[in-house]
C-alpha atoms as a PDB file:
ATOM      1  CA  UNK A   1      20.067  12.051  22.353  1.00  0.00           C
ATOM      2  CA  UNK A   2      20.666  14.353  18.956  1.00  0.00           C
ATOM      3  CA  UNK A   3      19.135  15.045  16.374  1.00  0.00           C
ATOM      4  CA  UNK A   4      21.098  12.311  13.954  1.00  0.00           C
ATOM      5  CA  UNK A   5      20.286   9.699  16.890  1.00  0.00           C
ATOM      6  CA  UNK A   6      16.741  10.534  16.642  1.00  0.00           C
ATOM      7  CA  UNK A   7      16.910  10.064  12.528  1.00  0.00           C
ATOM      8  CA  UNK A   8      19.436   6.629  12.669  1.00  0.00           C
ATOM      9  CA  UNK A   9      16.503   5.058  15.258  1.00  0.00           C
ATOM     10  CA  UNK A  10      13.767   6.472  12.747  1.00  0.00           C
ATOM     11  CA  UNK A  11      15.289   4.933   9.548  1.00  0.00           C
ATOM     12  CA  UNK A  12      15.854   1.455  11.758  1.00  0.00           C
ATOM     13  CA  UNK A  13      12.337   1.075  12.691  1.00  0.00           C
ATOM     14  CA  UNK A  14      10.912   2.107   9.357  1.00  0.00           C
ATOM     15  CA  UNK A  15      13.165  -0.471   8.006  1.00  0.00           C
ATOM     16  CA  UNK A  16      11.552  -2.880  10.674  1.00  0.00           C
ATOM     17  CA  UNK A  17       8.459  -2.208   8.673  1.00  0.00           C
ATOM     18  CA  UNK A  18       9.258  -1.815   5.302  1.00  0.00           C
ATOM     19  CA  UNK A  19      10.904  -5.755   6.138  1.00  0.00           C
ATOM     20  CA  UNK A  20       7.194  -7.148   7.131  1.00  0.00           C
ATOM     21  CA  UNK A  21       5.798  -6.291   3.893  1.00  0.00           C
ATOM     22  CA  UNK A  22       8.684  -7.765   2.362  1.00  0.00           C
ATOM     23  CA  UNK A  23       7.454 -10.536   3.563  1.00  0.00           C
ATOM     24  CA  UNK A  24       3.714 -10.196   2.956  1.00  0.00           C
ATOM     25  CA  UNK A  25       4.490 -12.027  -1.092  1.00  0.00           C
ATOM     26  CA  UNK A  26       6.150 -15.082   0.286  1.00  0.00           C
ATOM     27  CA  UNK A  27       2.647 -16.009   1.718  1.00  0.00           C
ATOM     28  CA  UNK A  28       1.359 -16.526  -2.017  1.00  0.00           C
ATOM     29  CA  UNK A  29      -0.921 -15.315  -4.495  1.00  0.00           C
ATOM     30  CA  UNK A  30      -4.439 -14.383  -5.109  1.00  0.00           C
ATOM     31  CA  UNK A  31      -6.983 -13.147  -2.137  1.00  0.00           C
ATOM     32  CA  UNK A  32      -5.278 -14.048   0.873  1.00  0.00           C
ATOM     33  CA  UNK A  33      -6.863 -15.364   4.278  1.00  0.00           C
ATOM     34  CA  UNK A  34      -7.123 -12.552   7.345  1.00  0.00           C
ATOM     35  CA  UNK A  35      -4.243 -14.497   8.871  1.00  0.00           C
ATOM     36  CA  UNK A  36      -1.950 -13.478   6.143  1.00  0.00           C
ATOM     37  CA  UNK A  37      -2.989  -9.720   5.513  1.00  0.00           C
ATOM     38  CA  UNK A  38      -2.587  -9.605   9.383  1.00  0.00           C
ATOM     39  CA  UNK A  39       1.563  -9.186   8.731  1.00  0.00           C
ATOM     40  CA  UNK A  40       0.123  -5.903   6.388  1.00  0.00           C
ATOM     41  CA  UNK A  41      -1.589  -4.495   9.455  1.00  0.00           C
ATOM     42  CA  UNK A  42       1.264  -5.452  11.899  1.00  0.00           C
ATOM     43  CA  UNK A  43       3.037  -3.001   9.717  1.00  0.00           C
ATOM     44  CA  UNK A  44       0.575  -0.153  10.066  1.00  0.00           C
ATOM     45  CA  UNK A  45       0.941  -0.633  13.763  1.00  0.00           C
ATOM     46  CA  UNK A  46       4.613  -0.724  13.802  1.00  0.00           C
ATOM     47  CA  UNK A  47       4.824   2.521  11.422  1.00  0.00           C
ATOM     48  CA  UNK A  48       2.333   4.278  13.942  1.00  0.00           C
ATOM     49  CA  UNK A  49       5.156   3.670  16.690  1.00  0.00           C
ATOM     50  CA  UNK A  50       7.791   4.946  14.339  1.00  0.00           C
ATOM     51  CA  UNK A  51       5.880   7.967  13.953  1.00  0.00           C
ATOM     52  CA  UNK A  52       5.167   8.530  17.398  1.00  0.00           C
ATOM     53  CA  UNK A  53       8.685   7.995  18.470  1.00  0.00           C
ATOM     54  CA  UNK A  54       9.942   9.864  16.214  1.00  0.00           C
ATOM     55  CA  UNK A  55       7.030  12.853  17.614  1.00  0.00           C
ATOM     56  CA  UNK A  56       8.010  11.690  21.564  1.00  0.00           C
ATOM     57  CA  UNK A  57      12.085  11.874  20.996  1.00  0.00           C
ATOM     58  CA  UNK A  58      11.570  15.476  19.643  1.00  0.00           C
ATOM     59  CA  UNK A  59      10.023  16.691  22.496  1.00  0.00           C
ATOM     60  CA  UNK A  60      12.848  15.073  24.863  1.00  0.00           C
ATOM     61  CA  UNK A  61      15.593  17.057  23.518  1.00  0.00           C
ATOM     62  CA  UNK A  62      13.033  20.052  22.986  1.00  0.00           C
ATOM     63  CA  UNK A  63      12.144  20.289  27.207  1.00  0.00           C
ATOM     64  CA  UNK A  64      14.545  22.811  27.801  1.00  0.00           C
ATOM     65  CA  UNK A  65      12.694  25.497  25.254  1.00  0.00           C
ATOM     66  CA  UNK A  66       9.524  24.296  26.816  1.00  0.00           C
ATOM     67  CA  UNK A  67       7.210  27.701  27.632  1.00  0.00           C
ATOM     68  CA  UNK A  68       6.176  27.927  31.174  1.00  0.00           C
ATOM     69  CA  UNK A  69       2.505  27.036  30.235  1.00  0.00           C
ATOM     70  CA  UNK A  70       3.660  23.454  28.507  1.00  0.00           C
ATOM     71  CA  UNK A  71       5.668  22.545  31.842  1.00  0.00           C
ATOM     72  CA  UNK A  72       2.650  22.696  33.957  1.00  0.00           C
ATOM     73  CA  UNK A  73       1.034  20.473  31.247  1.00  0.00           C
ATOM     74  CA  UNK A  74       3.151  17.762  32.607  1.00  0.00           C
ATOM     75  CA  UNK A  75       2.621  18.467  36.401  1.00  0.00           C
ATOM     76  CA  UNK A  76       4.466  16.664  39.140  1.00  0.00           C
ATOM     77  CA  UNK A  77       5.722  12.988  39.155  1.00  0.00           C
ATOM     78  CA  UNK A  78       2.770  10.602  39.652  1.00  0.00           C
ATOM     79  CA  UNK A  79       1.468   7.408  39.146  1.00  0.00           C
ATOM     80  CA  UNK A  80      -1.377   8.913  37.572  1.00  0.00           C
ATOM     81  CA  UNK A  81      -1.601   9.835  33.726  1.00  0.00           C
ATOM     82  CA  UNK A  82      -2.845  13.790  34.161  1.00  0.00           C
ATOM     83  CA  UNK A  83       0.255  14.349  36.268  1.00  0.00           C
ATOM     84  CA  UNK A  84       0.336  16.112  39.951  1.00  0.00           C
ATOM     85  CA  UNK A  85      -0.515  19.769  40.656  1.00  0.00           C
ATOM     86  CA  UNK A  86       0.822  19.642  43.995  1.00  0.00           C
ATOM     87  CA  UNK A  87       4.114  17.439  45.171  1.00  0.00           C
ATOM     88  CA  UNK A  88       4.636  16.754  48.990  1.00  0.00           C
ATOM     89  CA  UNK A  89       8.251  17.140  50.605  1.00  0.00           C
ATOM     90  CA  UNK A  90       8.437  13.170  51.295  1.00  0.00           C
ATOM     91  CA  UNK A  91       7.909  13.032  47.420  1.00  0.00           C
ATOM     92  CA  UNK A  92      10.365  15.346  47.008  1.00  0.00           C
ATOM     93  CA  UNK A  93      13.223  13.794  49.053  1.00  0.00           C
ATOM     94  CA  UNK A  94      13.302  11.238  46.714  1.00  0.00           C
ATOM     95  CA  UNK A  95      15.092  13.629  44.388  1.00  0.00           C
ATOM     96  CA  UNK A  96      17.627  14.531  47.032  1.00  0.00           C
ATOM     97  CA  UNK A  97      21.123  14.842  45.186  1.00  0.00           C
ATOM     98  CA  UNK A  98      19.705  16.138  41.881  1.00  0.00           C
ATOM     99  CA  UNK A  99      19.666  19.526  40.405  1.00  0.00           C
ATOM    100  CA  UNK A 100      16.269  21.173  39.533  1.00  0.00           C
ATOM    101  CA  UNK A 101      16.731  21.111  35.754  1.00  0.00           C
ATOM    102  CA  UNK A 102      17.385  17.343  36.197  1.00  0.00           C
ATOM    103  CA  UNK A 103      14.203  16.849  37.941  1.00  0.00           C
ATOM    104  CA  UNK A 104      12.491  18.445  35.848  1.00  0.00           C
ATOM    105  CA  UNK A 105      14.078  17.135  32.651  1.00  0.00           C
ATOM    106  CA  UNK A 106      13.428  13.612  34.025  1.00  0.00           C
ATOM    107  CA  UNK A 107      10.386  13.936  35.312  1.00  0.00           C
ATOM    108  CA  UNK A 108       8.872  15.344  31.758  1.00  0.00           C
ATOM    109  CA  UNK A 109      11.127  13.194  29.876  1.00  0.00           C
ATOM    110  CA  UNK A 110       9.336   9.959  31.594  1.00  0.00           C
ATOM    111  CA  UNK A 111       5.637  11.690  31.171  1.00  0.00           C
ATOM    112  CA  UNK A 112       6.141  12.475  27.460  1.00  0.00           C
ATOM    113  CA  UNK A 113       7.843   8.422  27.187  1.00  0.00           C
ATOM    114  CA  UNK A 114       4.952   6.860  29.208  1.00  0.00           C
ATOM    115  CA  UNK A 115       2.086   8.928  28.139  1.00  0.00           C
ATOM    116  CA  UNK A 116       2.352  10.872  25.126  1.00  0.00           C
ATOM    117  CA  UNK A 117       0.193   9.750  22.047  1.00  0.00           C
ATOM    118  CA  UNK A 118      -0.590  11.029  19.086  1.00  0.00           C
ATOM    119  CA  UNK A 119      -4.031   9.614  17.910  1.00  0.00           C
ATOM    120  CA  UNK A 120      -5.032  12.206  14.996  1.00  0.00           C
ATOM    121  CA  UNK A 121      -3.125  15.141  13.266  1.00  0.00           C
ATOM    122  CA  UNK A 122      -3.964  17.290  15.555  1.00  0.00           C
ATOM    123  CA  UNK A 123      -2.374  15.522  18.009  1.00  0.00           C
ATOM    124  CA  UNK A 124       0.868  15.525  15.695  1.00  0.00           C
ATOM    125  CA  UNK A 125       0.819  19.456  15.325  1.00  0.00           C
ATOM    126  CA  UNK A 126       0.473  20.191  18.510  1.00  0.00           C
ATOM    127  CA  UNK A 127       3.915  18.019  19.220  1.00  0.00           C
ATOM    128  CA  UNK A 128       5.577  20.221  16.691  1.00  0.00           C
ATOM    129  CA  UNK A 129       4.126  23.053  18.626  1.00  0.00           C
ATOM    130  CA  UNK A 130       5.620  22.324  21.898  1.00  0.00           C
ATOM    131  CA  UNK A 131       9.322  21.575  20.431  1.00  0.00           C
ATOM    132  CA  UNK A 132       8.486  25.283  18.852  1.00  0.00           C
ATOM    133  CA  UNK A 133       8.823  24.245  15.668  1.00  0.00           C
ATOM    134  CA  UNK A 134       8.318  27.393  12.818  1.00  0.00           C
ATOM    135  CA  UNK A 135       4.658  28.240  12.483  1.00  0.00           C
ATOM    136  CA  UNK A 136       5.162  28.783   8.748  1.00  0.00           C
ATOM    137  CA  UNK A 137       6.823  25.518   8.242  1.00  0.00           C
ATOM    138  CA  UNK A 138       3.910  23.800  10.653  1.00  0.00           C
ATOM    139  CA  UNK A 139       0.893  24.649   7.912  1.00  0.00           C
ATOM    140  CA  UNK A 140       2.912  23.703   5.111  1.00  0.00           C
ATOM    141  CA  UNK A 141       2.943  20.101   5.577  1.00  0.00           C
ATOM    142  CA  UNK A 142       0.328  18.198   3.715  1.00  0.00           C
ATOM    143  CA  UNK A 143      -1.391  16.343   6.965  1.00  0.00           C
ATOM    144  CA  UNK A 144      -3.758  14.786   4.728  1.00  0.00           C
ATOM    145  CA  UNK A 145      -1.594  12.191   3.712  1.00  0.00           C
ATOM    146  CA  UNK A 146      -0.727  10.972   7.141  1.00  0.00           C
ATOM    147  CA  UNK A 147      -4.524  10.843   8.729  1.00  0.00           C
ATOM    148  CA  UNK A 148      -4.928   7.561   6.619  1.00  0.00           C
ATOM    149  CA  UNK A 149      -1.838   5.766   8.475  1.00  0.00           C
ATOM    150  CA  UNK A 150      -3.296   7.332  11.939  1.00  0.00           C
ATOM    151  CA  UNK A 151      -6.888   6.422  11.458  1.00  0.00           C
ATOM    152  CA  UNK A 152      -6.155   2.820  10.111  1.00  0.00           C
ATOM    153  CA  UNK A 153      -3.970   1.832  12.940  1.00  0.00           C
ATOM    154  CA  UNK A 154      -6.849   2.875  15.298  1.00  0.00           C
ATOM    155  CA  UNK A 155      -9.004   0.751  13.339  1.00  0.00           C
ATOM    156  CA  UNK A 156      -6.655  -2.130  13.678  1.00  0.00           C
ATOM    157  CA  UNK A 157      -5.774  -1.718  17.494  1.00  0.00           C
ATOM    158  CA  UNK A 158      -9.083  -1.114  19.141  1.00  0.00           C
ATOM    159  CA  UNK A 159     -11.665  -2.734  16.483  1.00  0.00           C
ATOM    160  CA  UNK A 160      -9.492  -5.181  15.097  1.00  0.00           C
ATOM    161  CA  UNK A 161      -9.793  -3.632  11.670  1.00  0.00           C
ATOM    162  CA  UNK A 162     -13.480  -4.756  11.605  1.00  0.00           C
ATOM    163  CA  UNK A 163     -15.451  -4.127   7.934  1.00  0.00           C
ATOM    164  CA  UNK A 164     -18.282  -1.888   8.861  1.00  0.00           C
ATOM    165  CA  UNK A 165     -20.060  -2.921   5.649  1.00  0.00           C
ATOM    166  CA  UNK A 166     -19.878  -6.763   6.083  1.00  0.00           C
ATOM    167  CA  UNK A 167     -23.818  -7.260   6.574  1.00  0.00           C
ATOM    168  CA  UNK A 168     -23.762 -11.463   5.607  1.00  0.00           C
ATOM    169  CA  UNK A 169     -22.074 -14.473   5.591  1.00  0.00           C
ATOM    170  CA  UNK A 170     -20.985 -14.616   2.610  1.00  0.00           C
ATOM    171  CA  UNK A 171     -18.839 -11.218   2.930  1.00  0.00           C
ATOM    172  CA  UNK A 172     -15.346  -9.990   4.767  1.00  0.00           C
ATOM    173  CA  UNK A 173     -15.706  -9.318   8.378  1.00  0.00           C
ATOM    174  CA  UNK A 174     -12.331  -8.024   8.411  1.00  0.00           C
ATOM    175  CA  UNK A 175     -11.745  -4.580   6.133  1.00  0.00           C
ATOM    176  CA  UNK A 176      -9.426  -5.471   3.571  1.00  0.00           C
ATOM    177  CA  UNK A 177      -5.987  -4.564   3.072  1.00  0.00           C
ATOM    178  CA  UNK A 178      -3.203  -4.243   0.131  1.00  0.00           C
ATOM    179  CA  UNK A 179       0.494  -3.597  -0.106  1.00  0.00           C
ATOM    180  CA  UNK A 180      -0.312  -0.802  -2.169  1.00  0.00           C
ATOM    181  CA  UNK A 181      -2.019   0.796   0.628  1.00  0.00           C
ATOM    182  CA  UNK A 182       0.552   0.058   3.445  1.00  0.00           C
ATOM    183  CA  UNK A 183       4.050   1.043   0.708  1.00  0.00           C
ATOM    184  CA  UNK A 184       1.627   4.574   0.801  1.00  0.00           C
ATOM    185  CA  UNK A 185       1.575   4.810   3.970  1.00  0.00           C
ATOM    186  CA  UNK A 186       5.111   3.921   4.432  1.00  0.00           C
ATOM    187  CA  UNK A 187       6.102   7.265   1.903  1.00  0.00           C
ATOM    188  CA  UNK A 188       3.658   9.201   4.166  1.00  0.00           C
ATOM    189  CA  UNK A 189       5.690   8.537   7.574  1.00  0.00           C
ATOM    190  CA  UNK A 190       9.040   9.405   5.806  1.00  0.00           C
ATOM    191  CA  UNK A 191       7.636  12.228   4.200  1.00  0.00           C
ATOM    192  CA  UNK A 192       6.791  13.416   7.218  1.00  0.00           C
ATOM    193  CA  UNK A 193      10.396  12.462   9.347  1.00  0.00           C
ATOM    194  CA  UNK A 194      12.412  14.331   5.839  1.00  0.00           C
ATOM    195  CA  UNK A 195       9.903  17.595   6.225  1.00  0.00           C
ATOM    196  CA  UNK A 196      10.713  17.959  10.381  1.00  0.00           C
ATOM    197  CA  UNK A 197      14.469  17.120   9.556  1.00  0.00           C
ATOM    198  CA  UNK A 198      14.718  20.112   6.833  1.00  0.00           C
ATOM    199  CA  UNK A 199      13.128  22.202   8.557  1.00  0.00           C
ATOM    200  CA  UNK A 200      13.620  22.070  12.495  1.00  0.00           C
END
């Protein structure tokens, strides 16, 4: 995959998104029901995974600059998510036929594609880190204006964007949500794809 692959499938899926808020108006006016701002918070959870694919197919085509101490991140093939620190020769016969920097391009390649998140901005600079990435250019980026999109989509996924101050009846128990808000975090995620492409 290169580098104008990587952006193509970036500006496709943000499109993706940018086409379910297009759709959010259609549903009518005034408050809307939780069933209808649900399309605005599909969206947020469609724009995390263009951000993080856009974070996981950077560090495919960055394995081969990968210092010795980010290989061993990865470990060996496994079923399990931490990776293997040891590999027995049955395991290995599996490979037979390939070269080592295939196996280990593959192998890495399927651990960053099955595993890899990136849950907070830490998470995010650290990716940059391991594709070595300038460190000047790494600070510069305003990260501020992502953690919004990163936190919001965790809200959605694993509390189903449930409104910590709803304390009745008579209020919301689902936070609310605006196209303003998603549109911002929409500029944040392309921000963020035009500052890696400038500067990698």
């Amino acid at each position: 995959m290169t580098k104008d692959e990587i952006s193509d499938r970036f500006d496709s899926n943000l499109n993706r998104v940018k086409n379910l808020v297009t759709f959010y108006p259609a549903l009518g006016k005034g408050r809307r029901s939780v069933s209808h701002t649900d399309i605005l918070r599909a969206a947020i959870v469609l724009l995390h995974a263009t951000l993080e694919d856009l974070l996981r197919s950077y560090l495919v085509i960055s394995i081969c600059n990968f210092s010795d101490e980010i290989l061993d991140s990865y470990g060996f093939p496994s079923a399990n998510k931490r990776g293997g620190e040891k590999i027995k020769i049955s395991e290995l016969s599996k490979y037979k036929g390939q070269s080592i920097e295939c196996f280990i391009t593959d192998s890495i390649k399927d651990r960053i594609e099955r595993y890899e998140t990136f849950n907070n901005v830490a998470d995010v600079k650290k990716a940059l880190e391991k594709c070595c990435f300038p460190q000047v250019p790494v600070g510069r980026f305003d990260y501020a204006k992502l953690a919004p999109m990163i936190d919001r989509r965790h809200k959605i996924v694993h509390q189903a964007d449930k409104n910590e101050l709803a304390s009745g009846r008579g209020n919301h128990q689902t936070a609310s949500i605006g196209v303003r808000t998603v549109n911002n975090y929409i500029q944040a995620v392309q921000g963020f794809k035009i500052f890696v492409v400038a500067n990698w």
